[in-house]
N, C-alpha and C. Protein backbone atom coordinates (compact mmCIF):
# COMPACT_ATOMS: atom_id res chain seq x y z
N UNK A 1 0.83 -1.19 0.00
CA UNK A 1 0.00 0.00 0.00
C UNK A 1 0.87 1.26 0.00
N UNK A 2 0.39 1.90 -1.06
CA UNK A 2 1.20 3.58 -0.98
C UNK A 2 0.44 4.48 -0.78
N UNK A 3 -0.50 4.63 0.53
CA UNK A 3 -1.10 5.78 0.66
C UNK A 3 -0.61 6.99 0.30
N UNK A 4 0.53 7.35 0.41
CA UNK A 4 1.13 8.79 0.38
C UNK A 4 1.15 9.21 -0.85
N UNK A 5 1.41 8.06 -1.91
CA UNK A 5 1.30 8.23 -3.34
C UNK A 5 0.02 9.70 -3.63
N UNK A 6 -0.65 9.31 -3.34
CA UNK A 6 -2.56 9.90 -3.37
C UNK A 6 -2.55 11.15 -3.06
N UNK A 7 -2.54 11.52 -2.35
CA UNK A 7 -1.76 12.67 -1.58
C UNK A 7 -1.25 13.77 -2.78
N UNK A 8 0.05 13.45 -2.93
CA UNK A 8 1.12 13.75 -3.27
C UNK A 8 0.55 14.27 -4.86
N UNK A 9 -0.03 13.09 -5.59
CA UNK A 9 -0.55 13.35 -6.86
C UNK A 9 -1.44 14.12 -7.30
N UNK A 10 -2.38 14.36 -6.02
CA UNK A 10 -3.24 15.34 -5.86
C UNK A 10 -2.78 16.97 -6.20
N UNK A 11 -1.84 16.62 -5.41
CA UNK A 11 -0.99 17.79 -4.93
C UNK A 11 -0.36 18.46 -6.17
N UNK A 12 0.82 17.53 -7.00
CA UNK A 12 0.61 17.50 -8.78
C UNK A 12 -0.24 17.87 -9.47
N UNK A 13 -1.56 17.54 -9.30
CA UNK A 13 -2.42 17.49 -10.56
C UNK A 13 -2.61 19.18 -10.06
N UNK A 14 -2.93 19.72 -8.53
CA UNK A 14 -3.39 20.99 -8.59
C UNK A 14 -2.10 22.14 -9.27
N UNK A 15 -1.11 21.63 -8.83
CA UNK A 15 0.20 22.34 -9.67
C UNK A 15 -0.07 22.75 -11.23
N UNK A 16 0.36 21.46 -11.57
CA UNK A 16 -0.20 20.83 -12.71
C UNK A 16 -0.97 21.68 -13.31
N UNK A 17 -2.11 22.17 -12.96
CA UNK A 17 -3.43 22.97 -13.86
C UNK A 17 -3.18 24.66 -13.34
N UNK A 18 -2.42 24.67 -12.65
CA UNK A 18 -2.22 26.01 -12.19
C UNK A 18 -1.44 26.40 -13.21
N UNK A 19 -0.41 25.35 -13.61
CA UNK A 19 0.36 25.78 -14.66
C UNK A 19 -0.30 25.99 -15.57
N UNK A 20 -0.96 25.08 -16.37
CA UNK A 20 -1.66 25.03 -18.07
C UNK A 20 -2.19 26.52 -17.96
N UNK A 21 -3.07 27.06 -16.61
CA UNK A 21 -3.80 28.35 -16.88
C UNK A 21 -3.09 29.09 -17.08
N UNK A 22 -1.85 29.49 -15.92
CA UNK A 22 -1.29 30.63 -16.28
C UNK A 22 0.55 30.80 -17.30
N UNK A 23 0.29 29.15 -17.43
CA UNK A 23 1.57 29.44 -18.68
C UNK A 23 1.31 28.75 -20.06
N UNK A 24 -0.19 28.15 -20.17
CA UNK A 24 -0.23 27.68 -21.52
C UNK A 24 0.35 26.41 -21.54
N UNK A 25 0.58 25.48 -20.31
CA UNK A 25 1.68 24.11 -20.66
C UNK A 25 1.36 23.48 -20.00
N UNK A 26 1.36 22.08 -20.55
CA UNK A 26 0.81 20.93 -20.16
C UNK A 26 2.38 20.24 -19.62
N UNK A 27 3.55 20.60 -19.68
CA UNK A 27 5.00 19.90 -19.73
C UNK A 27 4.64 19.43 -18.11
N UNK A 28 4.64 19.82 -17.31
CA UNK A 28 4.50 19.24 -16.45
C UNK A 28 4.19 18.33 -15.89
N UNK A 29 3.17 18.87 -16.07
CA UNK A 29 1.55 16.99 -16.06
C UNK A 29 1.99 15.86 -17.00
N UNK A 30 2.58 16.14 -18.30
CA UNK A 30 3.07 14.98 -19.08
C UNK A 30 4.51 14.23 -18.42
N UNK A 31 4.96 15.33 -17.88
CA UNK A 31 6.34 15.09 -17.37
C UNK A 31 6.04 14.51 -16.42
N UNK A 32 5.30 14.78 -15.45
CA UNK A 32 5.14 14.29 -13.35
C UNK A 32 4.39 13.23 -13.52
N UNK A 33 3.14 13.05 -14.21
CA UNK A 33 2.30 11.78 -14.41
C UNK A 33 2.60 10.93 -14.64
N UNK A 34 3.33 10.53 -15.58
CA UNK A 34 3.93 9.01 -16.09
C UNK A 34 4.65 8.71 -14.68
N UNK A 35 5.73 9.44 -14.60
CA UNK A 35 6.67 9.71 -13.26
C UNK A 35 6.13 9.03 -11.81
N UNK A 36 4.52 9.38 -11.46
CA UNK A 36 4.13 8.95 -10.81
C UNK A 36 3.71 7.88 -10.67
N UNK A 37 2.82 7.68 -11.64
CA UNK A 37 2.42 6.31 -12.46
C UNK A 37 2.86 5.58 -12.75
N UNK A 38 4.35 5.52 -13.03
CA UNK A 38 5.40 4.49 -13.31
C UNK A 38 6.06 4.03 -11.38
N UNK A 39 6.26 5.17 -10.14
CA UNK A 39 6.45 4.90 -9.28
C UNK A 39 5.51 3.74 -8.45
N UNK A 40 4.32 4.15 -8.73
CA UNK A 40 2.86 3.45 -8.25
C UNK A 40 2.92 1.84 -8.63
N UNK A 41 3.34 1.81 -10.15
CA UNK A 41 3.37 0.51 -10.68
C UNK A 41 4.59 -0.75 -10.60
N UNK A 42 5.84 0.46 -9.95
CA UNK A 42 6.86 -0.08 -9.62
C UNK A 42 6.82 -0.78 -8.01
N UNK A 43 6.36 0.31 -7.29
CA UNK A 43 6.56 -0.19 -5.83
C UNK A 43 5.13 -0.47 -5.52
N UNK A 44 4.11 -0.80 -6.23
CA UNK A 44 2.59 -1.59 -5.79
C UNK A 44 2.65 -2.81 -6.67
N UNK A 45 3.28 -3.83 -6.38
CA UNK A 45 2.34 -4.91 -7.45
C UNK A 45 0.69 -4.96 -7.55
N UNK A 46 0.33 -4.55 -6.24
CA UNK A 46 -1.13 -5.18 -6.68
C UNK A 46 -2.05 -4.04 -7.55
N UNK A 47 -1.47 -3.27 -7.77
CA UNK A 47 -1.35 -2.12 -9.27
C UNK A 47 -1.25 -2.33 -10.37
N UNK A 48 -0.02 -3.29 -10.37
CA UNK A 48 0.09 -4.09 -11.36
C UNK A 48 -0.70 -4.59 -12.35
N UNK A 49 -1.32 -5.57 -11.23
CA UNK A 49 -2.30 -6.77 -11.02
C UNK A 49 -3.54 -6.75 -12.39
N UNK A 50 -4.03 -5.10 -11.28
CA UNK A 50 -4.97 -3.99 -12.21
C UNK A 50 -4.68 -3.32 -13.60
N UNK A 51 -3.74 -4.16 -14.15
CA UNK A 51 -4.12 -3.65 -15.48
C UNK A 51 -3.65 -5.07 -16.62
N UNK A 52 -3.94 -6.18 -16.25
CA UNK A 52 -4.13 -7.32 -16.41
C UNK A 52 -5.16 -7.53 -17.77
N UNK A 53 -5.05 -7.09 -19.26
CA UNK A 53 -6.37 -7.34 -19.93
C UNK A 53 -6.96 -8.96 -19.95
N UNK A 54 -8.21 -8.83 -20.31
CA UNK A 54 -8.53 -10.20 -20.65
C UNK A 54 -9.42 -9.48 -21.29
N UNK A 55 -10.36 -11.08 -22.13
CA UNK A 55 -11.60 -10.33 -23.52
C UNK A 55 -12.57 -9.69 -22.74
N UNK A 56 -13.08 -10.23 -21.52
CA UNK A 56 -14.36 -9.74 -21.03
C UNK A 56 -14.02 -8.59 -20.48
N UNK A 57 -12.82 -8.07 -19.89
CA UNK A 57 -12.32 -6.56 -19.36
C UNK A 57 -12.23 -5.73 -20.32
N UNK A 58 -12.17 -6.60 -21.66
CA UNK A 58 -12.16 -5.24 -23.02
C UNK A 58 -13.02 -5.48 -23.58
N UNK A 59 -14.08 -6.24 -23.66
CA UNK A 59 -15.37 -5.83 -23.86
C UNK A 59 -16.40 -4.86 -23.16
N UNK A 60 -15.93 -4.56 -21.74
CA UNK A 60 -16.26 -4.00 -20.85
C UNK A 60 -16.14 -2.81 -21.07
N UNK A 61 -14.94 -2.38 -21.38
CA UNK A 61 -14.45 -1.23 -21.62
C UNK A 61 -15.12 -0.52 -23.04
N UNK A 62 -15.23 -1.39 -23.83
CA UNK A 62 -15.39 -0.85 -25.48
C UNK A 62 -16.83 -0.71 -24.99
N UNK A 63 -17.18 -1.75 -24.32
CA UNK A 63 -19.49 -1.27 -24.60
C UNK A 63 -19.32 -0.36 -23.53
N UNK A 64 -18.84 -0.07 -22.26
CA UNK A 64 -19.09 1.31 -21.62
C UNK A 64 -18.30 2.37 -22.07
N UNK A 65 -17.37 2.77 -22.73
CA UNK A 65 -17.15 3.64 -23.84
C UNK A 65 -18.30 4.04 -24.87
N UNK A 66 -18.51 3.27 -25.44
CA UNK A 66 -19.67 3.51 -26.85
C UNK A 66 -20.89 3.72 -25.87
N UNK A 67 -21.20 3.75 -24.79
CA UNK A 67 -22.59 4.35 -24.06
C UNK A 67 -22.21 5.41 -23.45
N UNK A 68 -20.82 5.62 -22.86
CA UNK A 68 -20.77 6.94 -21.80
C UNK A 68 -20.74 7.84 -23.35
N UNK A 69 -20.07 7.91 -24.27
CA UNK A 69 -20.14 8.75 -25.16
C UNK A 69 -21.48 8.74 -26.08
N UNK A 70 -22.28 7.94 -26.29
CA UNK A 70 -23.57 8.52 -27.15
C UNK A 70 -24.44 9.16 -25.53
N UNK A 71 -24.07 8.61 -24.50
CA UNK A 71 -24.80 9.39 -23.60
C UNK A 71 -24.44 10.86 -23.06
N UNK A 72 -23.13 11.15 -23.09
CA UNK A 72 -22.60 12.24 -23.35
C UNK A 72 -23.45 13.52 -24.48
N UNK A 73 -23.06 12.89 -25.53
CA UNK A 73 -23.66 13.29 -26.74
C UNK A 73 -25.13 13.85 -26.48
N UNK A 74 -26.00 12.95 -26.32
CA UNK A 74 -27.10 12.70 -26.15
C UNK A 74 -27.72 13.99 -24.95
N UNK A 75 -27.05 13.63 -23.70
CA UNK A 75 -27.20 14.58 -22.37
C UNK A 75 -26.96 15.91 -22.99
N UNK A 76 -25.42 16.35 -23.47
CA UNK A 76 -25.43 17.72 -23.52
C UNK A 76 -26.14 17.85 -24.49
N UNK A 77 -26.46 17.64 -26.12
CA UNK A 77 -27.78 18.37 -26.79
C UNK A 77 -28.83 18.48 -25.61
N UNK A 78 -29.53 17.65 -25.27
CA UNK A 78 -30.57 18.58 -24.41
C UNK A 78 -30.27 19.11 -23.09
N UNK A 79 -28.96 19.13 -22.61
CA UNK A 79 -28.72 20.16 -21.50
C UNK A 79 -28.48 21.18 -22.00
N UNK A 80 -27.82 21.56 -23.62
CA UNK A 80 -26.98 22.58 -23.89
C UNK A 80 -28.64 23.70 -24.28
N UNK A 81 -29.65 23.09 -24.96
CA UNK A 81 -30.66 23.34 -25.23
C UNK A 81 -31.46 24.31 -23.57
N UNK A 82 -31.57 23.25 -22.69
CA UNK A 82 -31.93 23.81 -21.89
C UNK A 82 -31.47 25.11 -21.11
N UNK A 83 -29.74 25.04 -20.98
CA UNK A 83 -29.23 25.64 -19.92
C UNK A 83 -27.94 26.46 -21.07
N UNK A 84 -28.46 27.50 -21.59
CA UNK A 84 -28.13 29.02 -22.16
C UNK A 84 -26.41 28.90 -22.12
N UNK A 85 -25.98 28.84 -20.76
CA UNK A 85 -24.52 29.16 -20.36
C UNK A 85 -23.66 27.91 -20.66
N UNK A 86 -23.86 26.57 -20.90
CA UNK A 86 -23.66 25.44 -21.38
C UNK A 86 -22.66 25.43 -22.58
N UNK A 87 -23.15 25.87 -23.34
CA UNK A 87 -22.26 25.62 -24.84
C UNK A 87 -21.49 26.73 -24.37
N UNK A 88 -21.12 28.27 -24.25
CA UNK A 88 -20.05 28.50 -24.09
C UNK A 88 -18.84 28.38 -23.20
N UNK A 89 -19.59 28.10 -22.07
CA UNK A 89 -18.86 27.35 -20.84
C UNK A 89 -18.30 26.02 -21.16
N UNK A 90 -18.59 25.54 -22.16
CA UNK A 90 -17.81 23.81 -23.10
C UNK A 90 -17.04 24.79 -23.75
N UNK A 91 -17.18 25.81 -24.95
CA UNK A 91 -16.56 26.53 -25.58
C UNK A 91 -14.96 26.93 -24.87
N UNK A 92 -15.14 27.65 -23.77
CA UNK A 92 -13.89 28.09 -22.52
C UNK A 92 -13.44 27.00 -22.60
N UNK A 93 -14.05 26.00 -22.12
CA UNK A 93 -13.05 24.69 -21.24
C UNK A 93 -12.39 24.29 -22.78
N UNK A 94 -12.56 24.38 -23.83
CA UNK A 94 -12.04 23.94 -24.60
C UNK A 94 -10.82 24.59 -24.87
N UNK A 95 -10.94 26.23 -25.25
CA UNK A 95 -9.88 26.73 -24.83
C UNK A 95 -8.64 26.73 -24.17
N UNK A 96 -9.50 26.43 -22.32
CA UNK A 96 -8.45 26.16 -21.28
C UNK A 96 -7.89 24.59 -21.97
N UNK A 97 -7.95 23.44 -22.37
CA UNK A 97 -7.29 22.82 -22.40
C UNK A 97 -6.45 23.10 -24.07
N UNK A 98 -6.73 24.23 -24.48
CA UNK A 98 -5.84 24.63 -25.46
C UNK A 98 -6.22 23.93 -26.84
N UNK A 99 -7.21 23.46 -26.85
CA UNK A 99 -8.28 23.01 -28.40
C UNK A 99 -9.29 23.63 -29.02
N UNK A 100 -9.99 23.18 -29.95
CA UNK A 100 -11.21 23.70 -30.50
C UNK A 100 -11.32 22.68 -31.44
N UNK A 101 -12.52 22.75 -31.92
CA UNK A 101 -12.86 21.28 -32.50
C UNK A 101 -12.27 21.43 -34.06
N UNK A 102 -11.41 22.80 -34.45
CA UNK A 102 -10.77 22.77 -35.65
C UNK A 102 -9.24 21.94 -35.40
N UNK A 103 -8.74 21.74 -34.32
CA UNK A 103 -7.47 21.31 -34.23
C UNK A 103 -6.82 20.51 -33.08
N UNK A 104 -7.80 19.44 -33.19
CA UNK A 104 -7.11 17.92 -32.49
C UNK A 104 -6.44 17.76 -33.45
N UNK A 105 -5.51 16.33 -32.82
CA UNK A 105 -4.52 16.13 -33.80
C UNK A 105 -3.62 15.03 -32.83
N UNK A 106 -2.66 14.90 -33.48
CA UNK A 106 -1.77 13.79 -32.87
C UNK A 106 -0.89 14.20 -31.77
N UNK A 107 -0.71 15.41 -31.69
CA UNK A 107 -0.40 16.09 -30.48
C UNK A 107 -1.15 15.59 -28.73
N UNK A 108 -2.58 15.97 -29.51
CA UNK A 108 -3.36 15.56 -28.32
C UNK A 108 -3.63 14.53 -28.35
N UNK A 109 -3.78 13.57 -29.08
CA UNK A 109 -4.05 12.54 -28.46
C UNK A 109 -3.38 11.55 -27.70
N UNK A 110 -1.84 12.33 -28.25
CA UNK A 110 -0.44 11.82 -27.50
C UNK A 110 -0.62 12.31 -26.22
N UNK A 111 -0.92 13.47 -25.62
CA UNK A 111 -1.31 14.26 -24.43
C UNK A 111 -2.28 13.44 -24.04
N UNK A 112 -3.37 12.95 -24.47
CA UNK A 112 -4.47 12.73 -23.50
C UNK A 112 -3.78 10.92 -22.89
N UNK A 113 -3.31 10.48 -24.43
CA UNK A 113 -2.96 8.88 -23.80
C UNK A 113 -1.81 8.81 -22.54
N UNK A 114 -1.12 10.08 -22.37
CA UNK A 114 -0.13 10.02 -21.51
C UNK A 114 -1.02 10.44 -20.04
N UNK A 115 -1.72 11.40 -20.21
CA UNK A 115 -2.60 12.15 -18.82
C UNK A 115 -3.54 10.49 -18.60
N UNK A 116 -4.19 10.42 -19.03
CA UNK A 116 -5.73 9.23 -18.97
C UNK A 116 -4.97 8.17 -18.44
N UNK A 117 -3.37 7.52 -19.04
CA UNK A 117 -3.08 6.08 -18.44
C UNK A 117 -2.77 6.74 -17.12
N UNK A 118 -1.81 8.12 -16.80
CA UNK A 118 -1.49 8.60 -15.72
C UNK A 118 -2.73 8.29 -14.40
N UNK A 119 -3.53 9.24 -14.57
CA UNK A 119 -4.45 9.47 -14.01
C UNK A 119 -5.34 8.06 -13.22
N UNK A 120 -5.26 7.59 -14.62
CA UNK A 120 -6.00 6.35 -14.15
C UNK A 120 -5.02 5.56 -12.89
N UNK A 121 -3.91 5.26 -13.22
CA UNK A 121 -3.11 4.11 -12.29
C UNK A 121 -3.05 5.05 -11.20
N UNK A 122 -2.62 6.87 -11.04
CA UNK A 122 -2.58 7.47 -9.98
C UNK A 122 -4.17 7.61 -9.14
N UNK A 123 -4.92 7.78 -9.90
CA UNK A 123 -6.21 8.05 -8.91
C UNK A 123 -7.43 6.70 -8.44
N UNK A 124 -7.01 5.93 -9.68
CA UNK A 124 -8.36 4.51 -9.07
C UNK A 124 -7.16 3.23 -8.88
N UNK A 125 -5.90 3.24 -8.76
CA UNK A 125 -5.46 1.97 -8.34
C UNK A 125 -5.67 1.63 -6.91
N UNK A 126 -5.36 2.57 -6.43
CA UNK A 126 -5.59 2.57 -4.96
C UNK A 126 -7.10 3.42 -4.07
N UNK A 127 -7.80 3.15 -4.50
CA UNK A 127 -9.21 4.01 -3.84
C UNK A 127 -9.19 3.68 -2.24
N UNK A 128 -9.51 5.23 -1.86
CA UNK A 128 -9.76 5.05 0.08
C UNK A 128 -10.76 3.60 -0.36
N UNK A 129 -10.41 2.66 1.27
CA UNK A 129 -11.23 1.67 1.66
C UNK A 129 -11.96 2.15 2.88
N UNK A 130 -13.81 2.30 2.19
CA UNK A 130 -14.22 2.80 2.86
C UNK A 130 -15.72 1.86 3.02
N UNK A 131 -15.10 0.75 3.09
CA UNK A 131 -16.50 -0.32 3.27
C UNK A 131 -17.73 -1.03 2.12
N UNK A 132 -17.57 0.59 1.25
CA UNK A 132 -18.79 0.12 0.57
C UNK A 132 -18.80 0.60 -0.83
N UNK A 133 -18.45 0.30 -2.03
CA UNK A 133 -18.27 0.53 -2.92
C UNK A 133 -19.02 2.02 -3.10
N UNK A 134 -19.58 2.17 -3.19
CA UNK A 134 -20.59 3.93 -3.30
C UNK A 134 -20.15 4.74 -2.63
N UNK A 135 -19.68 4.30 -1.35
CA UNK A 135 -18.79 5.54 -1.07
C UNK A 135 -17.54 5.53 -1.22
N UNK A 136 -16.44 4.18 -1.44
CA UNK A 136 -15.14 4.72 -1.81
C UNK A 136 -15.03 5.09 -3.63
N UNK A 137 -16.26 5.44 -4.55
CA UNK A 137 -16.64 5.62 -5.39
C UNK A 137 -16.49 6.96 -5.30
N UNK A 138 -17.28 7.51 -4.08
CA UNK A 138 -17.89 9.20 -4.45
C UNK A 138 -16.49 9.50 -3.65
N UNK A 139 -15.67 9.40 -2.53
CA UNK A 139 -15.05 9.95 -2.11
C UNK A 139 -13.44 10.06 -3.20
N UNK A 140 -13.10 8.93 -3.78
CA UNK A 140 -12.20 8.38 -4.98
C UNK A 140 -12.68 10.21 -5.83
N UNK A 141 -13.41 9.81 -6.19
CA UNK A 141 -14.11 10.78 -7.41
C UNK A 141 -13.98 12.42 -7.11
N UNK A 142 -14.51 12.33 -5.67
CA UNK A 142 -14.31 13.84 -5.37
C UNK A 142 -12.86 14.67 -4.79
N UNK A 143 -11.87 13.68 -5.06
CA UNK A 143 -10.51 13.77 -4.83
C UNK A 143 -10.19 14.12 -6.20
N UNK A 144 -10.63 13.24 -7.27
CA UNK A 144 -9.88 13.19 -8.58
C UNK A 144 -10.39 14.83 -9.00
N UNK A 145 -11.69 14.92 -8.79
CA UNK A 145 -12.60 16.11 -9.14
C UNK A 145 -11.18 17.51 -8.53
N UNK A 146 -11.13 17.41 -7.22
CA UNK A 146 -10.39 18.33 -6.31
C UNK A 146 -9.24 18.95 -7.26
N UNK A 147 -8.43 17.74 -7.27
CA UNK A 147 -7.04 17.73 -8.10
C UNK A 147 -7.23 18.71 -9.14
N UNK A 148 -8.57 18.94 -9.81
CA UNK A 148 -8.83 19.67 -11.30
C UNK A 148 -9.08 21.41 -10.51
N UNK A 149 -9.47 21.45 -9.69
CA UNK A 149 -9.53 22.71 -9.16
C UNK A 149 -8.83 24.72 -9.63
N UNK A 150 -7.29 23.89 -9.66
CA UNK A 150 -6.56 24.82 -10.07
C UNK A 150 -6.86 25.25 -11.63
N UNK A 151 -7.47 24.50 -12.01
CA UNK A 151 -7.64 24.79 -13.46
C UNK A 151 -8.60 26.24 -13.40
N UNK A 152 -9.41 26.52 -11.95
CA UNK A 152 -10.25 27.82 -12.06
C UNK A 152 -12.08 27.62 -13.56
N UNK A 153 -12.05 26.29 -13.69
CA UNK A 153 -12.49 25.92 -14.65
C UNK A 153 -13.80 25.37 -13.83
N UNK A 154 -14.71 25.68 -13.45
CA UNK A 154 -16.01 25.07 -12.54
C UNK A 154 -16.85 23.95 -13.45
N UNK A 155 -16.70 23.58 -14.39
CA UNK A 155 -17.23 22.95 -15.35
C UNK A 155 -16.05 21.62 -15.76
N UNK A 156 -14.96 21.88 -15.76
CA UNK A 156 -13.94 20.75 -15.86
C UNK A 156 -13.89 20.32 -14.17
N UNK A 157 -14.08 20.34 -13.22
CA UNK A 157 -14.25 19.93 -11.78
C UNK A 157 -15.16 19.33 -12.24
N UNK A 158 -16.78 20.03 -12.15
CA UNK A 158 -18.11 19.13 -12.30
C UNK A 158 -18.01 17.87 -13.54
N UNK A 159 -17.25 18.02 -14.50
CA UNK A 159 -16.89 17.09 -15.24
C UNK A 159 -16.22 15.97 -14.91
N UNK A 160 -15.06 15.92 -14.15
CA UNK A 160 -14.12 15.22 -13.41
C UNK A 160 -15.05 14.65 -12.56
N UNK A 161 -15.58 15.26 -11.84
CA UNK A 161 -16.04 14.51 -10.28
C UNK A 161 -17.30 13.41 -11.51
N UNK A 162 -18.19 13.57 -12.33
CA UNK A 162 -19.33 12.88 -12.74
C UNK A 162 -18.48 11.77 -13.25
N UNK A 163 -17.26 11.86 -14.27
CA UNK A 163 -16.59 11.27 -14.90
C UNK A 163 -16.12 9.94 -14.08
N UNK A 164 -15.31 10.55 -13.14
CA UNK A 164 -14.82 9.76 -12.03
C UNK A 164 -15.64 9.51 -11.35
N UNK A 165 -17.23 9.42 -11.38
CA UNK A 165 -17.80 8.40 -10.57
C UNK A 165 -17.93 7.51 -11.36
N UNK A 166 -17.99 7.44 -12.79
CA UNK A 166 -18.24 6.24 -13.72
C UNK A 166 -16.81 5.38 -13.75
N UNK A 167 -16.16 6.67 -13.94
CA UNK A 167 -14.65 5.30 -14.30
C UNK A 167 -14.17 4.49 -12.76
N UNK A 168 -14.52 5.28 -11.27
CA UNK A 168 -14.07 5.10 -10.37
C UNK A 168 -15.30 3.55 -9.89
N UNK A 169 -16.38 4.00 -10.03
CA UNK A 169 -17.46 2.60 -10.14
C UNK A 169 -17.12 0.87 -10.77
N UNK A 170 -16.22 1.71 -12.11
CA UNK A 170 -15.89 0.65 -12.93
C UNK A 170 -15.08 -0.02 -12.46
N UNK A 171 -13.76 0.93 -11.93
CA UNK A 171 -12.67 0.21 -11.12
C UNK A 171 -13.10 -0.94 -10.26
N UNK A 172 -14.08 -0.43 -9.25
CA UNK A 172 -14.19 -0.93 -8.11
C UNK A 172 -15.19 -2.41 -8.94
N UNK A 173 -16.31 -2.04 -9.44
CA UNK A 173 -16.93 -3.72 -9.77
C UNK A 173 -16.34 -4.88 -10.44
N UNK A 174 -14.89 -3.83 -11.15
CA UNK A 174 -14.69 -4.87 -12.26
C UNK A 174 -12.88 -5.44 -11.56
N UNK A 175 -12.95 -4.85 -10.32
CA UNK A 175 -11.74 -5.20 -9.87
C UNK A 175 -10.27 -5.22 -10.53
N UNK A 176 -10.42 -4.15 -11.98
CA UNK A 176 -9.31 -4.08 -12.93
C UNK A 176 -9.70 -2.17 -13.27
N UNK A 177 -8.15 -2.12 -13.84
CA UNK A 177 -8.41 -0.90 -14.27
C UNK A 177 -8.24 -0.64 -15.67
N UNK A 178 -8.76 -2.04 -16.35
CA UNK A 178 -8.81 -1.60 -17.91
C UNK A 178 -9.97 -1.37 -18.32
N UNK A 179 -11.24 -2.16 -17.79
CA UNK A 179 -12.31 -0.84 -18.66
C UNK A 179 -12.43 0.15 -18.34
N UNK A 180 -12.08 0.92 -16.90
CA UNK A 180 -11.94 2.51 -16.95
C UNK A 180 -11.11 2.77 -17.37
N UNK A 181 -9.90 2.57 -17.83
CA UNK A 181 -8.24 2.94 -18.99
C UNK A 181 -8.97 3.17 -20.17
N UNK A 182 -9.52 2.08 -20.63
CA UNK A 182 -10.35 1.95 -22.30
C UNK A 182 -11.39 2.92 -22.07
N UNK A 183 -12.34 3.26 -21.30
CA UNK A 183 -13.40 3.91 -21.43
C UNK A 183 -13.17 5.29 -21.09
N UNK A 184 -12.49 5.90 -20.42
CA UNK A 184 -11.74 7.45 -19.91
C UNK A 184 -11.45 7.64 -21.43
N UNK A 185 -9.82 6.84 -21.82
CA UNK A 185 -8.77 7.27 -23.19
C UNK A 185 -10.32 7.53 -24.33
N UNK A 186 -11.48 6.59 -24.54
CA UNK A 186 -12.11 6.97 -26.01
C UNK A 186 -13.07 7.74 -25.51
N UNK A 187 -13.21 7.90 -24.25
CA UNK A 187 -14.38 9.02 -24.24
C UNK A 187 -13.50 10.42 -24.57
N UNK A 188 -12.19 10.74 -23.83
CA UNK A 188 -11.44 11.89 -24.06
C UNK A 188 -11.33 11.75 -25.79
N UNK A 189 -10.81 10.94 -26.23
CA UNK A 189 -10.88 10.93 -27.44
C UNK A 189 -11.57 11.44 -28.91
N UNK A 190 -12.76 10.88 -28.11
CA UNK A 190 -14.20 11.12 -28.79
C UNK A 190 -14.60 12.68 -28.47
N UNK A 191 -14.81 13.60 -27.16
CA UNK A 191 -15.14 14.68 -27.07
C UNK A 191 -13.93 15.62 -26.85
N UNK A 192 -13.11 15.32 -27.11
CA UNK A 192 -11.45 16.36 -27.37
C UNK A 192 -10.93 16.45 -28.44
N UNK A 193 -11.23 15.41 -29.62
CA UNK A 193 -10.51 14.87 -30.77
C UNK A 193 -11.92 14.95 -31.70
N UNK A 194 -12.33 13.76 -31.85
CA UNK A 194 -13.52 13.21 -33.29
C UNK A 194 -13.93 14.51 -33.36
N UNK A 195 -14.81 14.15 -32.56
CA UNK A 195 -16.20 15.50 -32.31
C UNK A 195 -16.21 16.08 -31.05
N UNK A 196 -16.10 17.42 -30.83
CA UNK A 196 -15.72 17.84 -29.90
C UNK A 196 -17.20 18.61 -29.78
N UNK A 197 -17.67 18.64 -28.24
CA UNK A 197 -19.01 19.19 -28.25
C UNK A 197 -19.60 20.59 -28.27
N UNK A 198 -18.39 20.98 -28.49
CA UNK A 198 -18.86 22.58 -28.93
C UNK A 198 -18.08 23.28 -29.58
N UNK A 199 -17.64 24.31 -30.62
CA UNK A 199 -16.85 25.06 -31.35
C UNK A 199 -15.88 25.64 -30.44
């Protein structure tokens, strides 16, 4: 067990986004994440363990991918419809992570596969044990959510924390961390890259 790991990464990720806002750079987070993520996987075997594929863990992953994203899809048309401030508030966050749906590219998707494997082995390998799956779910989640803070971005938090209750859920039922690896990397994929949900 590396509790302190958790902590510490937290602590990173808020750095981390403090930077992207006020210097435009992701070097950090690409740089410290693996860094961490590679420490986690070195001195935890049972980290390891968790990223073990088999067919039914990547089937898992590919059918809750192809639903969190048509449900994605699906949710914001009629949230964006409903709630006025929606599409440009996606518009900003797109910005803040330095895109627009004219210019994904291989850049980012090199960025997101390095942040998403990061993230994943740093924030759901080890989830507080807190008895009961639902809550080391919401508490997991509202840590990962925290970490996004510095970004000053109130919409990438509320994103993170919903996000990370799905991928952090997944962790925990499926006792692996490859359908949340597979389902995080193509959902970022899909709404940062393909089709991005707002101009």
């Amino acid at each position: 067990m590396m509790r302190w790991l958790l902590p510490i990464s937290a602590l990173v990720w808020l750095i981390s986004f403090a930077v992207v806002v006020h210097l435009q750079s992701w070097l950090l987070l690409v740089g410290v994440g693996p860094t961490l993520a590679a420490l986690r996987l070195t001195l935890d075997p049972s980290a390891r363990t968790l990223l073990r594929p088999n067919l039914r863990l990547v089937a898992l992953g590919v059918i809750g991918a192809l639903v969190m994203i048509a449900a994605t899809y699906l949710v914001y048309a009629l949230a964006s419809s409903w709630l006025p401030w929606l599409a440009p508030a996606t518009s900003r966050l797109y910005g803040l992570l330095g895109k627009t749906a004219q210019d994904g590219g291989i850049t980012l998707v090199a960025l997101l596969s390095v942040v998403v494997v990061s993230e994943e082995v740093i924030f759901r390998s080890e989830v507080p044990p807190l008895r009961a799956w639902w809550r080391e779910t919401l508490v997991a989640s509202l840590i990962y959510a925290l970490a996004h803070i510095t970004s000053q971005d109130i919409l990438l938090v509320s994103v993170a924390f919903l996000c990370g209750l799905i991928w952090t859920a997944l962790r925990l039922l499926t006792r692996s961390l490859v359908p949340s690896l597979l389902v995080h990397l193509a959902w970022d994929l899909a709404v940062l890259v393909v089709q991005p949900l707002a101009p």
